[in-house]
PDB file of N, CA and C in Angstrom:
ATOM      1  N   UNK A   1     172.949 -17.488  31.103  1.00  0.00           N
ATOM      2  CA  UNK A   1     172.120 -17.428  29.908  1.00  0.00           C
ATOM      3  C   UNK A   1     171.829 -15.965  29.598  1.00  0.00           C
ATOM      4  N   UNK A   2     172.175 -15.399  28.487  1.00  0.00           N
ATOM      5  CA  UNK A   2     171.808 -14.172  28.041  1.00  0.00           C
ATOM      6  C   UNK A   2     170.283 -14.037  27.600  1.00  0.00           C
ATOM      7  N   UNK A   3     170.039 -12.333  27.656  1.00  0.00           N
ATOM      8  CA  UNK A   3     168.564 -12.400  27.391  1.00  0.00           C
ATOM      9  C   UNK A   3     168.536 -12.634  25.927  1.00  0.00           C
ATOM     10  N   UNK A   4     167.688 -12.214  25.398  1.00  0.00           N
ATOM     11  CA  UNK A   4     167.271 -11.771  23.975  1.00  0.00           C
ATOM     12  C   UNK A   4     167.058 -10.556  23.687  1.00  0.00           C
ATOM     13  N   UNK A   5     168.090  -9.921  22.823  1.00  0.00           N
ATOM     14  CA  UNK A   5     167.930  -8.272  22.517  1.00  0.00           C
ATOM     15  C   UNK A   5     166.361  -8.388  21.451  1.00  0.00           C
ATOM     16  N   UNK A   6     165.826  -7.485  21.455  1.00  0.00           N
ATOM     17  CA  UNK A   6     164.627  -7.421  20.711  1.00  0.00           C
ATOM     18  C   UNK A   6     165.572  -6.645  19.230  1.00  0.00           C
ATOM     19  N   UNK A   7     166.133  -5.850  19.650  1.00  0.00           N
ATOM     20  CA  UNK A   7     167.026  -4.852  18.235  1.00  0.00           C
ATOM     21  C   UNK A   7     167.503  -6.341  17.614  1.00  0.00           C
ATOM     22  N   UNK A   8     168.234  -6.968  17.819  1.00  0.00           N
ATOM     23  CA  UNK A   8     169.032  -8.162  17.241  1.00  0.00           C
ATOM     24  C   UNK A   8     168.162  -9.101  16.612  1.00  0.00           C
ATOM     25  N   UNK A   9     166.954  -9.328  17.555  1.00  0.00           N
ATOM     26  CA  UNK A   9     165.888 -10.549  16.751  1.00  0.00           C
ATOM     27  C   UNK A   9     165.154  -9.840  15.621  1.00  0.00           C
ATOM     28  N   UNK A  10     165.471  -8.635  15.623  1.00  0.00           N
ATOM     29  CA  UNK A  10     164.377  -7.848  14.085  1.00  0.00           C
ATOM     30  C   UNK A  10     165.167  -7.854  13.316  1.00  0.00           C
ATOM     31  N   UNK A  11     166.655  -7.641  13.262  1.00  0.00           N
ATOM     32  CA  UNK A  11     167.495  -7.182  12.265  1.00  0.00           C
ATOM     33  C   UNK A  11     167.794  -8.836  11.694  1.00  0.00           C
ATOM     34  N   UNK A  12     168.179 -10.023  13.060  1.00  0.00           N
ATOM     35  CA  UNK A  12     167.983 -11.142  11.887  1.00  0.00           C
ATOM     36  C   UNK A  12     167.445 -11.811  11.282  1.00  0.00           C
ATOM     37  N   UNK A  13     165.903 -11.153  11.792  1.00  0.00           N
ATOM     38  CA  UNK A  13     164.455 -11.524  10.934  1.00  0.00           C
ATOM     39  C   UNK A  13     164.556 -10.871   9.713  1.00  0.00           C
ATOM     40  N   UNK A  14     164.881  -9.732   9.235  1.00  0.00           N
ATOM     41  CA  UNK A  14     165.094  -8.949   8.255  1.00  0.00           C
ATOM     42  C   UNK A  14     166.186  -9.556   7.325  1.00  0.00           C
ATOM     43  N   UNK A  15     167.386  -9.774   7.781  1.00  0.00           N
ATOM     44  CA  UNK A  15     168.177 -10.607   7.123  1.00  0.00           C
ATOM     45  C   UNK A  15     168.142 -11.934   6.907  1.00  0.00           C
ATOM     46  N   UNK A  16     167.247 -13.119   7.248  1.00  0.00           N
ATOM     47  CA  UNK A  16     166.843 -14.322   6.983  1.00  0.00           C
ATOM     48  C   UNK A  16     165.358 -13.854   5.725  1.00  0.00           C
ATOM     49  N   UNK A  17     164.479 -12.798   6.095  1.00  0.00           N
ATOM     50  CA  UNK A  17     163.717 -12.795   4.914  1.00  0.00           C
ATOM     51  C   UNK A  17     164.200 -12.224   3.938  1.00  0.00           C
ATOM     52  N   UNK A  18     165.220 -11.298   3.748  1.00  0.00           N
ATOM     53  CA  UNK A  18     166.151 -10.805   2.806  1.00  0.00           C
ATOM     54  C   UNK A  18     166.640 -11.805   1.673  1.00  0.00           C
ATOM     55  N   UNK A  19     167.209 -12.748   2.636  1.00  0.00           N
ATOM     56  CA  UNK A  19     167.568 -14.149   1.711  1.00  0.00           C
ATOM     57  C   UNK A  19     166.926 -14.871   1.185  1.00  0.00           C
ATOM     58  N   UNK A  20     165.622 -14.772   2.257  1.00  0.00           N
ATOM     59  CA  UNK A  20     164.586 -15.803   1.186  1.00  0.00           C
ATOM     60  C   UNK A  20     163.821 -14.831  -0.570  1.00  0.00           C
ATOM     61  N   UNK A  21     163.748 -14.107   0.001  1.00  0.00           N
ATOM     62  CA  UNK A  21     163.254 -13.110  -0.929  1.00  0.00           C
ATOM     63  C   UNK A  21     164.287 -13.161  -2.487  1.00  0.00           C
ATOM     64  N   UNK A  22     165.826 -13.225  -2.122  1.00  0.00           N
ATOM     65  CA  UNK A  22     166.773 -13.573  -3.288  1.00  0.00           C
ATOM     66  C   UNK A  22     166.773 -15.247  -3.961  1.00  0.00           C
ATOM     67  N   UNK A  23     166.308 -15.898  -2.656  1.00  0.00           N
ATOM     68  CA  UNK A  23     165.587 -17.203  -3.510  1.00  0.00           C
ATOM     69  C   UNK A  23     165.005 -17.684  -4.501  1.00  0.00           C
ATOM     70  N   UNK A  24     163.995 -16.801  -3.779  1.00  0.00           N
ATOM     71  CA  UNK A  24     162.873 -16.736  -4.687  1.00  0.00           C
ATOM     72  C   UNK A  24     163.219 -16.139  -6.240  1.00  0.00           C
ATOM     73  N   UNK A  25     163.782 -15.049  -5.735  1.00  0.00           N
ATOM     74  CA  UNK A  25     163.937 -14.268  -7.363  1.00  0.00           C
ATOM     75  C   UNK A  25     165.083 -15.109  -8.401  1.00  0.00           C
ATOM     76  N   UNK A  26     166.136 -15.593  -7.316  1.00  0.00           N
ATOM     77  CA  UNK A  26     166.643 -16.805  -8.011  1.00  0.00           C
ATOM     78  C   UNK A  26     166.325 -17.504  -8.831  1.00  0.00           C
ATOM     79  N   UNK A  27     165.552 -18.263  -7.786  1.00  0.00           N
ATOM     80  CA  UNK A  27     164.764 -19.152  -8.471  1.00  0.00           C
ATOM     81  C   UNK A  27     164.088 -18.572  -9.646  1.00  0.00           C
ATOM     82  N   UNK A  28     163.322 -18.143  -9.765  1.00  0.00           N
ATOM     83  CA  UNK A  28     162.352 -17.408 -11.086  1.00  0.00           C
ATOM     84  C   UNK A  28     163.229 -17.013 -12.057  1.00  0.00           C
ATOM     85  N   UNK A  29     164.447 -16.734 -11.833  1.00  0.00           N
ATOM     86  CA  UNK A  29     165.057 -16.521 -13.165  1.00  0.00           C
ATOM     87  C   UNK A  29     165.723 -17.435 -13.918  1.00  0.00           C
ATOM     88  N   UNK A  30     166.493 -18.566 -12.989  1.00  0.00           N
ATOM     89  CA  UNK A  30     167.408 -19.775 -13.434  1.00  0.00           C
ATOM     90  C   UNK A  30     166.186 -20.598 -14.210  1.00  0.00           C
ATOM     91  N   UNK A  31     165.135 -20.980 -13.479  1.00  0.00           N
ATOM     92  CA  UNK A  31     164.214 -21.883 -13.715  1.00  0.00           C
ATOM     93  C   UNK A  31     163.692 -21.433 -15.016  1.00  0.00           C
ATOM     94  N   UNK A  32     163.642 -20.138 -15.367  1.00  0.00           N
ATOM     95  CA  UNK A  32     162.644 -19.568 -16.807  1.00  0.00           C
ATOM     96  C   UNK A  32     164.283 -19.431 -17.664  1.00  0.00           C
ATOM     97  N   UNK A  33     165.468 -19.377 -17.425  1.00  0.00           N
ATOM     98  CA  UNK A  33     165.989 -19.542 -18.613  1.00  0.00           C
ATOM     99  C   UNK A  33     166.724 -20.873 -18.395  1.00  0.00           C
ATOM    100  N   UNK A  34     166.558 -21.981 -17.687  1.00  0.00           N
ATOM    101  CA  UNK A  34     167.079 -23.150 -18.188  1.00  0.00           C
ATOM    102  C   UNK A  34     165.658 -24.091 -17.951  1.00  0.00           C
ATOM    103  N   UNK A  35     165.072 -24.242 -17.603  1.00  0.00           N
ATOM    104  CA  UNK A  35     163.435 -25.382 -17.892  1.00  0.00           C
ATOM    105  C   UNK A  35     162.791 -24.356 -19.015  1.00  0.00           C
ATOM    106  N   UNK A  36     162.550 -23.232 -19.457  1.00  0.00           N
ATOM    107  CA  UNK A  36     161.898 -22.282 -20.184  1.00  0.00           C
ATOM    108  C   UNK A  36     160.261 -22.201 -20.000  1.00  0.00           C
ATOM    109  N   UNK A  37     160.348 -22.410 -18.529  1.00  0.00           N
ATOM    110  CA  UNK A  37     159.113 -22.188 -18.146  1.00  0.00           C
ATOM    111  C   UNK A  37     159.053 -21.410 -16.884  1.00  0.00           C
ATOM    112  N   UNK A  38     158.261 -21.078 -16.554  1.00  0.00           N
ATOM    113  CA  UNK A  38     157.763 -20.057 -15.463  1.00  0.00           C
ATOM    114  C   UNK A  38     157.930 -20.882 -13.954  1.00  0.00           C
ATOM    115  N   UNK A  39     158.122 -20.896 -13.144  1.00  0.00           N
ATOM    116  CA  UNK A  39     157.659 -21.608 -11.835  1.00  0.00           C
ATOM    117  C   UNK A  39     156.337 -21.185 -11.051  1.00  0.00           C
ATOM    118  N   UNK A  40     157.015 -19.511 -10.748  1.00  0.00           N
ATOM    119  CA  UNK A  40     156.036 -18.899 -10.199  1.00  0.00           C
ATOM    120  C   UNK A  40     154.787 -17.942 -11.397  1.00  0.00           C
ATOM    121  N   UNK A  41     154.350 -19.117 -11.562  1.00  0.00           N
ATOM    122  CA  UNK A  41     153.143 -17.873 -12.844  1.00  0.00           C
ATOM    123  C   UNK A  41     151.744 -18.817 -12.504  1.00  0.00           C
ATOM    124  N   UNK A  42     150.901 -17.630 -12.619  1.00  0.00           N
ATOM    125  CA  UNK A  42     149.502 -18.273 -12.428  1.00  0.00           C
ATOM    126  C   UNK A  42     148.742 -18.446 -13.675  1.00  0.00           C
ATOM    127  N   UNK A  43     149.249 -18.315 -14.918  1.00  0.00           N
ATOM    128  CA  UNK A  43     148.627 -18.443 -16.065  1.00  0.00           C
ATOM    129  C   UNK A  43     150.050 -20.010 -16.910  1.00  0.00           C
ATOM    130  N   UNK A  44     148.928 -20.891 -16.823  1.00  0.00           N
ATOM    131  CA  UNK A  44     149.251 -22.290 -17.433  1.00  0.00           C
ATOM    132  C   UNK A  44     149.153 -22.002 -19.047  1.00  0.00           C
ATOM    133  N   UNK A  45     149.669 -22.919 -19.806  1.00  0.00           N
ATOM    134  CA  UNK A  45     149.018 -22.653 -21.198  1.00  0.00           C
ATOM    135  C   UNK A  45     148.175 -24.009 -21.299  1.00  0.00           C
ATOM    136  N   UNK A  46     147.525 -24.022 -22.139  1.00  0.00           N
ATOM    137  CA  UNK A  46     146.756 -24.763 -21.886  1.00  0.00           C
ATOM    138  C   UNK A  46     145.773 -24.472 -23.955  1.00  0.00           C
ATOM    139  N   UNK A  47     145.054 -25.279 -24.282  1.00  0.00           N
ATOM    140  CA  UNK A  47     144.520 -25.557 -25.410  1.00  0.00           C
ATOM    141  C   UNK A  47     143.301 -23.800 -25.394  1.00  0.00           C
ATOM    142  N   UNK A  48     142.654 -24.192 -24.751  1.00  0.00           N
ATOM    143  CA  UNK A  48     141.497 -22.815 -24.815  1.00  0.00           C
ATOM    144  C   UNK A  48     141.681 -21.670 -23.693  1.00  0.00           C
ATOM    145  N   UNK A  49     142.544 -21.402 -23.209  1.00  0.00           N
ATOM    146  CA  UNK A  49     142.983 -20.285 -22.632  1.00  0.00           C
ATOM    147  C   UNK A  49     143.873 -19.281 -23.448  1.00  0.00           C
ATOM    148  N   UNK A  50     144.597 -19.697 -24.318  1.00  0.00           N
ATOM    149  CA  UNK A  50     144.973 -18.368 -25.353  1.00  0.00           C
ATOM    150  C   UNK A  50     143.963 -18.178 -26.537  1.00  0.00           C
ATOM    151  N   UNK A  51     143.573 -16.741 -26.570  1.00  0.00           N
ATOM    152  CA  UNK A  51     142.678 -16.230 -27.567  1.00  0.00           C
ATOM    153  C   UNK A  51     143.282 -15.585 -28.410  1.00  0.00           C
ATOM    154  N   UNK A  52     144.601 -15.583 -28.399  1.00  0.00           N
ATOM    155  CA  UNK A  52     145.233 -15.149 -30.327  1.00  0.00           C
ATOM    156  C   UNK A  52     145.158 -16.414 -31.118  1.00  0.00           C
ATOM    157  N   UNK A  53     146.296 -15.973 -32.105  1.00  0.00           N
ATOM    158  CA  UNK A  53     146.077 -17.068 -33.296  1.00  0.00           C
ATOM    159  C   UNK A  53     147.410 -17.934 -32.868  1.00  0.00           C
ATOM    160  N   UNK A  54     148.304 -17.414 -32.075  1.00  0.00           N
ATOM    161  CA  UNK A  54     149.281 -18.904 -32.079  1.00  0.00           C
ATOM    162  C   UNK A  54     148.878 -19.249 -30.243  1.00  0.00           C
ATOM    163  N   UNK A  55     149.531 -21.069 -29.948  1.00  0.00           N
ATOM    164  CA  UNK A  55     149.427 -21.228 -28.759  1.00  0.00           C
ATOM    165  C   UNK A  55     149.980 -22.548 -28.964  1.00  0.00           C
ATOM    166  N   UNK A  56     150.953 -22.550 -27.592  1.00  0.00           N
ATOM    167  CA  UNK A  56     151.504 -23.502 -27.031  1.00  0.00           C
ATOM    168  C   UNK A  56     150.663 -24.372 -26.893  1.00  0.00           C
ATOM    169  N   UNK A  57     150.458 -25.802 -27.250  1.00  0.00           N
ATOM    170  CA  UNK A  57     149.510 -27.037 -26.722  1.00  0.00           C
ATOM    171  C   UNK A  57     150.241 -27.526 -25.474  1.00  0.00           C
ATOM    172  N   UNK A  58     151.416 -28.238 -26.242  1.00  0.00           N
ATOM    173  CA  UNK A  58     151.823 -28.996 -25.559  1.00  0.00           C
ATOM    174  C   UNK A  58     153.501 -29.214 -25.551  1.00  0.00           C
ATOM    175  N   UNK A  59     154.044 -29.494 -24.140  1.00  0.00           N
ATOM    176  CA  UNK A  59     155.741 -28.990 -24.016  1.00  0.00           C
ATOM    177  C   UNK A  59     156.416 -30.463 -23.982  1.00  0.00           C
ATOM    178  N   UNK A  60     157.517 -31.137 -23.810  1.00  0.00           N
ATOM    179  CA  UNK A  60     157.702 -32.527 -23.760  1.00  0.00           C
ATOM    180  C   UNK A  60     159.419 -32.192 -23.524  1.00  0.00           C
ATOM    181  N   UNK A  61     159.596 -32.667 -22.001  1.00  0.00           N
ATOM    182  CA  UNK A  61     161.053 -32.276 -21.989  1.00  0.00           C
ATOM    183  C   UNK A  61     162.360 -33.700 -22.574  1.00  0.00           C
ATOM    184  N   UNK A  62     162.668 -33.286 -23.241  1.00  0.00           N
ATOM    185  CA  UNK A  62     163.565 -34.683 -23.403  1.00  0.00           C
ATOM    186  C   UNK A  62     164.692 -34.685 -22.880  1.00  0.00           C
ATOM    187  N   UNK A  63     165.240 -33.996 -22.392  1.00  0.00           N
ATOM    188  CA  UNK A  63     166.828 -34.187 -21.650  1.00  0.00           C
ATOM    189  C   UNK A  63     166.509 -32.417 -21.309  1.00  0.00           C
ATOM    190  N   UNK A  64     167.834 -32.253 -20.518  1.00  0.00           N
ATOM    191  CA  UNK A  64     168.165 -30.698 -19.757  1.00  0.00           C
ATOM    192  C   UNK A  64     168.203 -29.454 -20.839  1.00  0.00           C
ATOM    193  N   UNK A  65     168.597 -30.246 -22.259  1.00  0.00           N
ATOM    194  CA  UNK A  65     168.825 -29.026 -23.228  1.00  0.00           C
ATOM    195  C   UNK A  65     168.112 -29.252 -24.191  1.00  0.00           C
ATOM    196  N   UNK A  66     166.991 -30.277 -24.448  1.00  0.00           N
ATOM    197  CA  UNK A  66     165.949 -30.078 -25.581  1.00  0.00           C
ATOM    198  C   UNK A  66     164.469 -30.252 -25.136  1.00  0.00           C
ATOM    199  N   UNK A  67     163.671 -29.990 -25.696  1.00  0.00           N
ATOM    200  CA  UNK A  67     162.015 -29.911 -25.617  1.00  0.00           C
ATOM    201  C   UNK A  67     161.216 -30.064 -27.234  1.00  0.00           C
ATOM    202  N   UNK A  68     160.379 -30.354 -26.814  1.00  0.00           N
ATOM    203  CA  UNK A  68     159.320 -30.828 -28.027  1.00  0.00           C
ATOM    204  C   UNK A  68     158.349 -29.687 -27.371  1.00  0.00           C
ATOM    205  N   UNK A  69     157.935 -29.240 -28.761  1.00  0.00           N
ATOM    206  CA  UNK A  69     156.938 -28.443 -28.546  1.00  0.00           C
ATOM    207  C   UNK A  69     155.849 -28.349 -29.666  1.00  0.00           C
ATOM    208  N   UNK A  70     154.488 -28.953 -28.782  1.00  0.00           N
ATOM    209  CA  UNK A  70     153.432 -28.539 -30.250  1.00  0.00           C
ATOM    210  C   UNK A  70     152.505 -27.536 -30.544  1.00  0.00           C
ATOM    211  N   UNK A  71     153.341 -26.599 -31.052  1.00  0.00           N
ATOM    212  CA  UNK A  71     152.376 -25.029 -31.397  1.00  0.00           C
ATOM    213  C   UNK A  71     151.311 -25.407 -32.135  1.00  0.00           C
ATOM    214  N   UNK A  72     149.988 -24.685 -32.161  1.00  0.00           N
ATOM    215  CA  UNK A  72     149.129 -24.689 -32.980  1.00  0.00           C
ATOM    216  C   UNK A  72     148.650 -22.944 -33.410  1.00  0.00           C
ATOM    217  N   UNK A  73     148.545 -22.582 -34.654  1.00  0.00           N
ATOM    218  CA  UNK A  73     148.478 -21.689 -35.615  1.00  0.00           C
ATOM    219  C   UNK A  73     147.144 -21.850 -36.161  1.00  0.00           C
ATOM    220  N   UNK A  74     146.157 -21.020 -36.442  1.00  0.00           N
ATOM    221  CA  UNK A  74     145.074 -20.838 -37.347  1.00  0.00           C
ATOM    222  C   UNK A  74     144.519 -22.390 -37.486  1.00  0.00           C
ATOM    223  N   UNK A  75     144.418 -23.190 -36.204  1.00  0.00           N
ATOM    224  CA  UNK A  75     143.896 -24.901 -36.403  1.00  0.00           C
ATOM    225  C   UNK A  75     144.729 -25.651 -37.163  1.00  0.00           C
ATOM    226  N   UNK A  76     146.229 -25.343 -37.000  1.00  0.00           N
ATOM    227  CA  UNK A  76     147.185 -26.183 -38.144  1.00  0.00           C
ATOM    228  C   UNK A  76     148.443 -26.081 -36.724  1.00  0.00           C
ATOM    229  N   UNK A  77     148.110 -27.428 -36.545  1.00  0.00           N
ATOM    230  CA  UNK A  77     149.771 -28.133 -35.194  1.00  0.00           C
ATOM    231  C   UNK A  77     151.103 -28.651 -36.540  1.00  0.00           C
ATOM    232  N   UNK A  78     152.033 -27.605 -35.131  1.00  0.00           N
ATOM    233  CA  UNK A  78     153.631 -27.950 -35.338  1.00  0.00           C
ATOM    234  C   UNK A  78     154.161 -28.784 -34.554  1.00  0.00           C
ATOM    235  N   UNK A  79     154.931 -29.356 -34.808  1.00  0.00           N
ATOM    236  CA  UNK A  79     155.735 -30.065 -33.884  1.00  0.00           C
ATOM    237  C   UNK A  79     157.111 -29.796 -34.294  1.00  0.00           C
ATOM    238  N   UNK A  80     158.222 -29.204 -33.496  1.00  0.00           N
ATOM    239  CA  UNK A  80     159.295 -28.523 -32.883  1.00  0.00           C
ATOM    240  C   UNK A  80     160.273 -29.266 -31.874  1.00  0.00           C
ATOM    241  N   UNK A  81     161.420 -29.607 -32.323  1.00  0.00           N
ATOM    242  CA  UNK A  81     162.552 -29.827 -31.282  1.00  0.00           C
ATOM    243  C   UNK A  81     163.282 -28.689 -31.404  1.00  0.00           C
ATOM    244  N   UNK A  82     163.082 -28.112 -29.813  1.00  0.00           N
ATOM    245  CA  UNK A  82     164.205 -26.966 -29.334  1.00  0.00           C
ATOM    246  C   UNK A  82     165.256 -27.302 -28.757  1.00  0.00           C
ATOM    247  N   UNK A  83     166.666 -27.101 -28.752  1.00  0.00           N
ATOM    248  CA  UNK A  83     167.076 -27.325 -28.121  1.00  0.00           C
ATOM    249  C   UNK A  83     168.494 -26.769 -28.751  1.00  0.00           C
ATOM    250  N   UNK A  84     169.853 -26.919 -27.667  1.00  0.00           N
ATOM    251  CA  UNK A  84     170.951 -26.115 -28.349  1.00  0.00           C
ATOM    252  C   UNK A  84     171.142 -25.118 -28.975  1.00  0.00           C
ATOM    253  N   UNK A  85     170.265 -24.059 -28.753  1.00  0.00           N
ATOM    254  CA  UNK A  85     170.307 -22.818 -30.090  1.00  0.00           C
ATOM    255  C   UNK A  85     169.484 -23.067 -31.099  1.00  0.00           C
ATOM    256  N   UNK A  86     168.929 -24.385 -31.325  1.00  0.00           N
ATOM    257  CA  UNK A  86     168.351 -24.546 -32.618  1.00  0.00           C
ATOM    258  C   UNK A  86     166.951 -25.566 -32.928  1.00  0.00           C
ATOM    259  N   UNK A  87     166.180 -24.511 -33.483  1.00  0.00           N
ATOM    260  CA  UNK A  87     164.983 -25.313 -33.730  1.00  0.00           C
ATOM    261  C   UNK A  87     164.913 -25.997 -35.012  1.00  0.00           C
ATOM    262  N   UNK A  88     164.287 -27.004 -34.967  1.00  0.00           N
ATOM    263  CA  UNK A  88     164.097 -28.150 -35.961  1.00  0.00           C
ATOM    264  C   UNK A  88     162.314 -28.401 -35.533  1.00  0.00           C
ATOM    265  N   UNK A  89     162.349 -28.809 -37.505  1.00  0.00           N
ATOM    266  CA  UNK A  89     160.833 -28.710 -37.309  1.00  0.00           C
ATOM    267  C   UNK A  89     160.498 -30.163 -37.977  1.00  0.00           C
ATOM    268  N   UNK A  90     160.248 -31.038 -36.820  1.00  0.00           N
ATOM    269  CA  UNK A  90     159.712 -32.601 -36.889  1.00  0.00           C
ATOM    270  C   UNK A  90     158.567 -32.397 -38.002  1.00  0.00           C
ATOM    271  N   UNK A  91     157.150 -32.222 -37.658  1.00  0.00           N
ATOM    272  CA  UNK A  91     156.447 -32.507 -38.586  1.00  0.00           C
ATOM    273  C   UNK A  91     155.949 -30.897 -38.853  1.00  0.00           C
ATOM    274  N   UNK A  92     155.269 -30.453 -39.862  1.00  0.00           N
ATOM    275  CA  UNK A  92     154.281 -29.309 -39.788  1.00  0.00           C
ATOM    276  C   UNK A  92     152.998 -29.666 -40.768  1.00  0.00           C
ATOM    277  N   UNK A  93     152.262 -28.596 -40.590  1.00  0.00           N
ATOM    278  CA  UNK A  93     150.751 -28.685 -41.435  1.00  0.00           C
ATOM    279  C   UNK A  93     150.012 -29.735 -40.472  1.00  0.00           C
ATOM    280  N   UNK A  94     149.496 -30.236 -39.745  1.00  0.00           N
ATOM    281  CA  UNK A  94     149.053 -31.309 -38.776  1.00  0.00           C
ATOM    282  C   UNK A  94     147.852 -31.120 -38.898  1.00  0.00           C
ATOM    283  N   UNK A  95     146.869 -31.373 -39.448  1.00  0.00           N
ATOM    284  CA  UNK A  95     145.445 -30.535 -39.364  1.00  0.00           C
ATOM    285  C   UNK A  95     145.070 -30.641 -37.896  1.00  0.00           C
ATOM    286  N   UNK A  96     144.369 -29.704 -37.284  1.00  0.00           N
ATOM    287  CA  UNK A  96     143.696 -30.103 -35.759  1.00  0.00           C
ATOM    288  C   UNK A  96     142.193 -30.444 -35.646  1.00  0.00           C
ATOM    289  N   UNK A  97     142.279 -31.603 -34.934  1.00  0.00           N
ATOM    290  CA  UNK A  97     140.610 -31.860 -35.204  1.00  0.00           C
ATOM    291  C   UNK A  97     139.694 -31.615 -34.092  1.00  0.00           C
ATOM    292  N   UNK A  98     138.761 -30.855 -34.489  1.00  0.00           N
ATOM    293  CA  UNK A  98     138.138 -29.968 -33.724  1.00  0.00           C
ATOM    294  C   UNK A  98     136.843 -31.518 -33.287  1.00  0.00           C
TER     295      UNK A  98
END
């Protein structure tokens, strides 16, 4: 039975977190340009957490290459199919009721 070099167990600790580390960044990039959302983010969207004038409500995935999306503008909801290169706009003017 051989010992354990200490030089050898750091260098393939270094190279097993190396890889995880490209995972990760992997991950974060495939995931934000094919789901078009964040994985690793600590800010959700959400109704009263954005303080400009436009904001994501609400996302709705329908298959791998389209999404529903209902923006709201100055208290006036859109509703949006993204998908393929191309947005289409289901309904607009929606009043929002406060």
């Amino acid at each position: 039975m051989d010992t354990v070099n200490p030089a050898q167990f750091v260098f393939a600790s270094f190279v097993v977190l190396g890889l995880l580390g490209l995972l990760a960044v992997g991950l974060r990039y495939y995931s934000q340009k094919t789901l078009g959302t964040k994985i690793f983010s600590a800010k959700l969207f959400a109704a009263g957490q954005n303080k400009g004038r436009i904001a994501i409500i609400e996302i709705q995935h329908i298959d791998h290459k389209s999404k529903l999306l209902l923006i709201r503008r100055d208290e006036i909801e859109h509703l949006l199919l993204v998908g393929d290169g191309k947005t289409l706009v289901i309904e607009s003017g929606i009043k929002h009721a406060s």
